[in-house]
PDB file of N, CA and C in Angstrom:
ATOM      1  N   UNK A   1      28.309  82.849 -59.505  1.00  0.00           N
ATOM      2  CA  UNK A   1      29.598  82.978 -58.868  1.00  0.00           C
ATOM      3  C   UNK A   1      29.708  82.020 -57.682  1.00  0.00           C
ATOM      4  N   UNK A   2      28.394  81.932 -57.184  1.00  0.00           N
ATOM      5  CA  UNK A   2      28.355  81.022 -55.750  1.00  0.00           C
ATOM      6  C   UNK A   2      28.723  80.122 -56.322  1.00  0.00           C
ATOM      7  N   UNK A   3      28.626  78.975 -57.249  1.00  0.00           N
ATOM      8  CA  UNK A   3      28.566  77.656 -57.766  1.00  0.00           C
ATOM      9  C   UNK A   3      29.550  77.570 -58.103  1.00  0.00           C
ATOM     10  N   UNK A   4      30.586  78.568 -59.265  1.00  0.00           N
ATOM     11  CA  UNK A   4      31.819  78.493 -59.840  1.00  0.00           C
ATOM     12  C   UNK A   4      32.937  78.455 -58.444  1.00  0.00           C
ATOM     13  N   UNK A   5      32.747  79.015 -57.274  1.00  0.00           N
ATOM     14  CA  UNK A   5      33.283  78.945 -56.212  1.00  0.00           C
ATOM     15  C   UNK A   5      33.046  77.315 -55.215  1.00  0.00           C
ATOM     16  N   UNK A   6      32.420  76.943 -55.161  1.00  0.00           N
ATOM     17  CA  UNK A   6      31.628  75.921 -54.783  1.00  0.00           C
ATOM     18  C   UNK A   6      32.633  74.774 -55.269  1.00  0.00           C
ATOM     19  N   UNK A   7      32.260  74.721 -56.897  1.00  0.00           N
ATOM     20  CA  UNK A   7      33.225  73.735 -57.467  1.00  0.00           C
ATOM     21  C   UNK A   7      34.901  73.459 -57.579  1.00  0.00           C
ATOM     22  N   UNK A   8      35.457  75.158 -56.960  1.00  0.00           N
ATOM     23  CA  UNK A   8      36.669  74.935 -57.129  1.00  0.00           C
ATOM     24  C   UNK A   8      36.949  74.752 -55.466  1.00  0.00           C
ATOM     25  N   UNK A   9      36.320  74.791 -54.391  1.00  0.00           N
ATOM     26  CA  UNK A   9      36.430  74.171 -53.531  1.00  0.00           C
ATOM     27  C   UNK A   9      36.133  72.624 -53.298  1.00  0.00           C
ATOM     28  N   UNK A  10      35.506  72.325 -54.144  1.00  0.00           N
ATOM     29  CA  UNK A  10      35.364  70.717 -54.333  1.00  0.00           C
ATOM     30  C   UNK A  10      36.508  69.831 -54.967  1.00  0.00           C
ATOM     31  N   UNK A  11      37.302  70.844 -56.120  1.00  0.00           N
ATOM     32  CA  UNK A  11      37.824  70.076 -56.652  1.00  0.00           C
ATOM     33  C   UNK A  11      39.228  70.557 -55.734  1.00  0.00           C
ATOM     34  N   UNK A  12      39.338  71.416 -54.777  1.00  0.00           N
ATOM     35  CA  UNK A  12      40.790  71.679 -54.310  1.00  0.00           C
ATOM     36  C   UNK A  12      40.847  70.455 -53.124  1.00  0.00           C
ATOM     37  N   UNK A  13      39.505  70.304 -52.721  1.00  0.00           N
ATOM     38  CA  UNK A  13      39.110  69.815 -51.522  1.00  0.00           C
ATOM     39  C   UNK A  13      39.466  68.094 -52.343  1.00  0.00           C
ATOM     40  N   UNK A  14      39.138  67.658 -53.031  1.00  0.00           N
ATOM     41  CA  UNK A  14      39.275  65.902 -53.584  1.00  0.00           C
ATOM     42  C   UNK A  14      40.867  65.815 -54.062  1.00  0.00           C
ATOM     43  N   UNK A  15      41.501  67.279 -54.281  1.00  0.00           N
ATOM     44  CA  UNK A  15      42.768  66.794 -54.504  1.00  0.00           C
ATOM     45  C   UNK A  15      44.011  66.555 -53.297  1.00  0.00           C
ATOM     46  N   UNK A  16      43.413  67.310 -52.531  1.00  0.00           N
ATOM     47  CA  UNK A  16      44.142  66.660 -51.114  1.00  0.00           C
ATOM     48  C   UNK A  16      43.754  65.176 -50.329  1.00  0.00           C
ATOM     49  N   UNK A  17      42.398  64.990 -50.732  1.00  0.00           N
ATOM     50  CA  UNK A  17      42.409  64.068 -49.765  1.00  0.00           C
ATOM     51  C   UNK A  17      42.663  62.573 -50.855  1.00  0.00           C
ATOM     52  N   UNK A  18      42.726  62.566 -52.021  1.00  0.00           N
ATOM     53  CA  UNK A  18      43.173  61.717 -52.678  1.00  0.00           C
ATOM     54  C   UNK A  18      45.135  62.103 -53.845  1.00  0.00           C
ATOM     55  N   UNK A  19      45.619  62.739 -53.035  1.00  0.00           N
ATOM     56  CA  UNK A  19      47.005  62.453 -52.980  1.00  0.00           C
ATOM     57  C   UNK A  19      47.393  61.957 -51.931  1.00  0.00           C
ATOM     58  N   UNK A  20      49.102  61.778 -52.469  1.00  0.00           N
ATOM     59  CA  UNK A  20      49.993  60.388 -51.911  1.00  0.00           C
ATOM     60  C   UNK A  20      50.942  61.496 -51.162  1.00  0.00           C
ATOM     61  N   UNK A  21      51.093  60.913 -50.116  1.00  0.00           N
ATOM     62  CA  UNK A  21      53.017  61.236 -49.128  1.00  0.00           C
ATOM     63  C   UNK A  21      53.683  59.616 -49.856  1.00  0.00           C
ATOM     64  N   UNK A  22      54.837  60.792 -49.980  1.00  0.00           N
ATOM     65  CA  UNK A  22      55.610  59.493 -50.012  1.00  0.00           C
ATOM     66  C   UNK A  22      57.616  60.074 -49.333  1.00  0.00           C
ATOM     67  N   UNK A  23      57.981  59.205 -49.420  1.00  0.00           N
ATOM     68  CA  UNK A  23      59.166  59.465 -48.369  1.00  0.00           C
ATOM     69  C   UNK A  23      60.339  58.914 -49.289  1.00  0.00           C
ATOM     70  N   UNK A  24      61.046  60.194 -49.334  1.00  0.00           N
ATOM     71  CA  UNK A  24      62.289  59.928 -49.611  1.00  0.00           C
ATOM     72  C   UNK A  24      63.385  59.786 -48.945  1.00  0.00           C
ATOM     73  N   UNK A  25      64.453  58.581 -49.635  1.00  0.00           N
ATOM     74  CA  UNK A  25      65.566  58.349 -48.728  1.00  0.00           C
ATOM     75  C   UNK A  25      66.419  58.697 -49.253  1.00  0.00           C
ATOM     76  N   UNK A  26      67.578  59.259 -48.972  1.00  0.00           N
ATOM     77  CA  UNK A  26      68.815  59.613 -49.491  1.00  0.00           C
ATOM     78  C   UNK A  26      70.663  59.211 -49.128  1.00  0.00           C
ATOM     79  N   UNK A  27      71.142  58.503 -49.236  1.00  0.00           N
ATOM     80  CA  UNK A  27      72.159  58.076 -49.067  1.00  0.00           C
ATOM     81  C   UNK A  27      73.722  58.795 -48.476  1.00  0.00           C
ATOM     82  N   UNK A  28      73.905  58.406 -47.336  1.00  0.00           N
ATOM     83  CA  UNK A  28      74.827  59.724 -47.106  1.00  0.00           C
ATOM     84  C   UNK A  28      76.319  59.231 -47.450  1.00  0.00           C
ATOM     85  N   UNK A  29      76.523  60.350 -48.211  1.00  0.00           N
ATOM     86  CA  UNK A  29      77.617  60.342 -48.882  1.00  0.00           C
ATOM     87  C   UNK A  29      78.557  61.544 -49.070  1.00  0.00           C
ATOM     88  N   UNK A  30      80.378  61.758 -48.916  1.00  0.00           N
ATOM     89  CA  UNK A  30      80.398  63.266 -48.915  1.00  0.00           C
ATOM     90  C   UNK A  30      80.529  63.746 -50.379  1.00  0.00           C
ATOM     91  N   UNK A  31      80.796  64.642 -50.620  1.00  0.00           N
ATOM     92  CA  UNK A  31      81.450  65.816 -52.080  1.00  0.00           C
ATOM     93  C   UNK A  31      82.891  65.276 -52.355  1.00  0.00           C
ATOM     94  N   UNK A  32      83.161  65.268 -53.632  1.00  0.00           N
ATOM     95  CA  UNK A  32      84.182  65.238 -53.930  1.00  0.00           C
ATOM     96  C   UNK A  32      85.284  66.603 -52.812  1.00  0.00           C
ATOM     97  N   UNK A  33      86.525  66.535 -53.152  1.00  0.00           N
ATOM     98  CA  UNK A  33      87.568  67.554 -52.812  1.00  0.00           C
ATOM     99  C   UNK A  33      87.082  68.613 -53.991  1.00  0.00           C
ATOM    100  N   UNK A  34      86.987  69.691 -53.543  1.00  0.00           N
ATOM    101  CA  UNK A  34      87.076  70.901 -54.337  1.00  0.00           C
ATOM    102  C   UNK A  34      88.296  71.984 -53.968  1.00  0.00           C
ATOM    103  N   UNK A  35      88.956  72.472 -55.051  1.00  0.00           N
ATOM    104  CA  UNK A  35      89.567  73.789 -54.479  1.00  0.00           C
ATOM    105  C   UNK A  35      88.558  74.922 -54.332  1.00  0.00           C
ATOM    106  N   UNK A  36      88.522  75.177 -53.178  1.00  0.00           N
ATOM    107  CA  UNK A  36      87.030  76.323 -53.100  1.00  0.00           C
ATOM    108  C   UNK A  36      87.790  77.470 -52.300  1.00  0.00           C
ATOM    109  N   UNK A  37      87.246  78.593 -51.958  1.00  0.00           N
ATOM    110  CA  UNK A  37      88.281  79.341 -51.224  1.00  0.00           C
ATOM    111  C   UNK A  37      87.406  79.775 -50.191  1.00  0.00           C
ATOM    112  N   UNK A  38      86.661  78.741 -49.248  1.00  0.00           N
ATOM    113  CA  UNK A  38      85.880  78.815 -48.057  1.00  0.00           C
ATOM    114  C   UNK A  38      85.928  77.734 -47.212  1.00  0.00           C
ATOM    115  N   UNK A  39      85.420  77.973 -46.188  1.00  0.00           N
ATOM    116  CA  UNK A  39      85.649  76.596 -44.800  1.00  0.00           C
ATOM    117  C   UNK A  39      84.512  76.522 -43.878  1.00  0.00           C
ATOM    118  N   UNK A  40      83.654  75.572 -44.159  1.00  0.00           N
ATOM    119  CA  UNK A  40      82.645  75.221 -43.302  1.00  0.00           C
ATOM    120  C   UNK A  40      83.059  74.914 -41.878  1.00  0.00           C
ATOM    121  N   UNK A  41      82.732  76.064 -41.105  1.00  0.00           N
ATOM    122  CA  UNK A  41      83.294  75.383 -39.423  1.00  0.00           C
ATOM    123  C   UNK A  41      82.024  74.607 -38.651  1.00  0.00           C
ATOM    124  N   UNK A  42      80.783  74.814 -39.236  1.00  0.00           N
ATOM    125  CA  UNK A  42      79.634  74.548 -38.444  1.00  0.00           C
ATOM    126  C   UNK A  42      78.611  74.355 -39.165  1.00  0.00           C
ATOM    127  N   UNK A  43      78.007  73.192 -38.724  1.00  0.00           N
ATOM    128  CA  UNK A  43      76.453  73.091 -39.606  1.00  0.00           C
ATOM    129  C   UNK A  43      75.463  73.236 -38.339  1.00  0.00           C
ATOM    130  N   UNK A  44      74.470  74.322 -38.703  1.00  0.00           N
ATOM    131  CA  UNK A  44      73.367  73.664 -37.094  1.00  0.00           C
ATOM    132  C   UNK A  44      71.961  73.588 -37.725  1.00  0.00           C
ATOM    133  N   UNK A  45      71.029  72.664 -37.416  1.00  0.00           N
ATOM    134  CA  UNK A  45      69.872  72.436 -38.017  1.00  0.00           C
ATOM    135  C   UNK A  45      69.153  72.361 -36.367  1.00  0.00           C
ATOM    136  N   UNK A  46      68.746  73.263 -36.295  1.00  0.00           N
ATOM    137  CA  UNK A  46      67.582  73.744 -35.126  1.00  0.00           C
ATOM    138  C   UNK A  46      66.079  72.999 -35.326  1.00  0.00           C
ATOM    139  N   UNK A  47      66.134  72.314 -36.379  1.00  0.00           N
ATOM    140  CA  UNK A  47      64.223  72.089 -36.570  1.00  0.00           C
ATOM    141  C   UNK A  47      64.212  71.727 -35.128  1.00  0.00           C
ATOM    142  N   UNK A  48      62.943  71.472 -34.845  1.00  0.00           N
ATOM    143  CA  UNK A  48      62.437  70.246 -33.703  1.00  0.00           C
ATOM    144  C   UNK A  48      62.114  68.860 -33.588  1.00  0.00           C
ATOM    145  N   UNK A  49      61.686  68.683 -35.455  1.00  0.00           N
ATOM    146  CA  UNK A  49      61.156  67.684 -35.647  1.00  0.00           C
ATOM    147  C   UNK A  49      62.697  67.231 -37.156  1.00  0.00           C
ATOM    148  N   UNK A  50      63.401  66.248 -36.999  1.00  0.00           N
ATOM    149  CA  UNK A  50      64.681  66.010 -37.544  1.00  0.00           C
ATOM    150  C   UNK A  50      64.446  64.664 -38.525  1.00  0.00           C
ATOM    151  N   UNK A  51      63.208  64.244 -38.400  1.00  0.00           N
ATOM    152  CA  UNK A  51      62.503  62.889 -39.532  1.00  0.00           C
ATOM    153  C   UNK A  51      62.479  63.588 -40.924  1.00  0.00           C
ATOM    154  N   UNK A  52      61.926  64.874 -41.354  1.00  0.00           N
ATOM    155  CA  UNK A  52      62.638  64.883 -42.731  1.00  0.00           C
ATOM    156  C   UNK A  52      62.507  65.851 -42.852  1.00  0.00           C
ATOM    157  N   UNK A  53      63.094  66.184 -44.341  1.00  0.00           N
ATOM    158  CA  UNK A  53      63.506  67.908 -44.627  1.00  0.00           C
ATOM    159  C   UNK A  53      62.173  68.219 -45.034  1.00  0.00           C
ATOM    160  N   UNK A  54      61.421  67.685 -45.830  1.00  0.00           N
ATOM    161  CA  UNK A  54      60.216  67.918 -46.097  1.00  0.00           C
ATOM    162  C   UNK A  54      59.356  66.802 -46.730  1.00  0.00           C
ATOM    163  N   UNK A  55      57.911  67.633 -47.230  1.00  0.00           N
ATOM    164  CA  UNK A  55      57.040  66.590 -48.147  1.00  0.00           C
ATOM    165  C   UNK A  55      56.575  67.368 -49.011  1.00  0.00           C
ATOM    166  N   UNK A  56      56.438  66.166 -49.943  1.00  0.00           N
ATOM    167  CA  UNK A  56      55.669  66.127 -51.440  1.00  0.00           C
ATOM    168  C   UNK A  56      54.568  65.119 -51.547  1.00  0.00           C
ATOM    169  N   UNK A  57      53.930  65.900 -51.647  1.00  0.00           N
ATOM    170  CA  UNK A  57      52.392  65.276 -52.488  1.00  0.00           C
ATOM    171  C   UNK A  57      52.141  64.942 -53.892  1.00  0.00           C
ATOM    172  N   UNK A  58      51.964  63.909 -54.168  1.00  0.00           N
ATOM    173  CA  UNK A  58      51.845  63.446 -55.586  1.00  0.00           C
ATOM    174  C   UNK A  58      50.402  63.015 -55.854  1.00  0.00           C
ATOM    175  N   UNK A  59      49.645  63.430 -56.768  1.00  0.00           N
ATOM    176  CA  UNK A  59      48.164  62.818 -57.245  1.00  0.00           C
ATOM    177  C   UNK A  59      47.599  63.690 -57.942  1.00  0.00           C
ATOM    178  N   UNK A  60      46.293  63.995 -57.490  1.00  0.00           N
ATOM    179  CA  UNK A  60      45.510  64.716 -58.435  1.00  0.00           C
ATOM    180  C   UNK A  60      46.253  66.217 -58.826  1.00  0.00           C
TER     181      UNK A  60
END
């Protein structure tokens, strides 16, 4: 059990340090007109840190 544990910490451990960040950009653009039957008065985004919405890891 020690060993079968061992190895899946090895292999969780090589898949982080050999995946990729990578950064997406997105184009700002608005929505078409909709008939909708609501009204956005306010958007507030509180993060602290405003560089991106998030990340993805791509690799092993």
């Amino acid at each position: 059990m020690k060993s079968t544990f061992t190895a899946l910490l090895l292999l969780f451990t090589f898949s982080i340090v050999f995946s990729q960040s990578r950064t997406l950009s997105f184009k700002n653009q608005s929505l078409e007109s909709l008939d909708r039957q609501f009204y956005i008065a306010e958007v507030i985004d509180s993060r602290p840190n405003k560089q991106a919405v998030g990340e993805v890891q791509a690799g092993l």
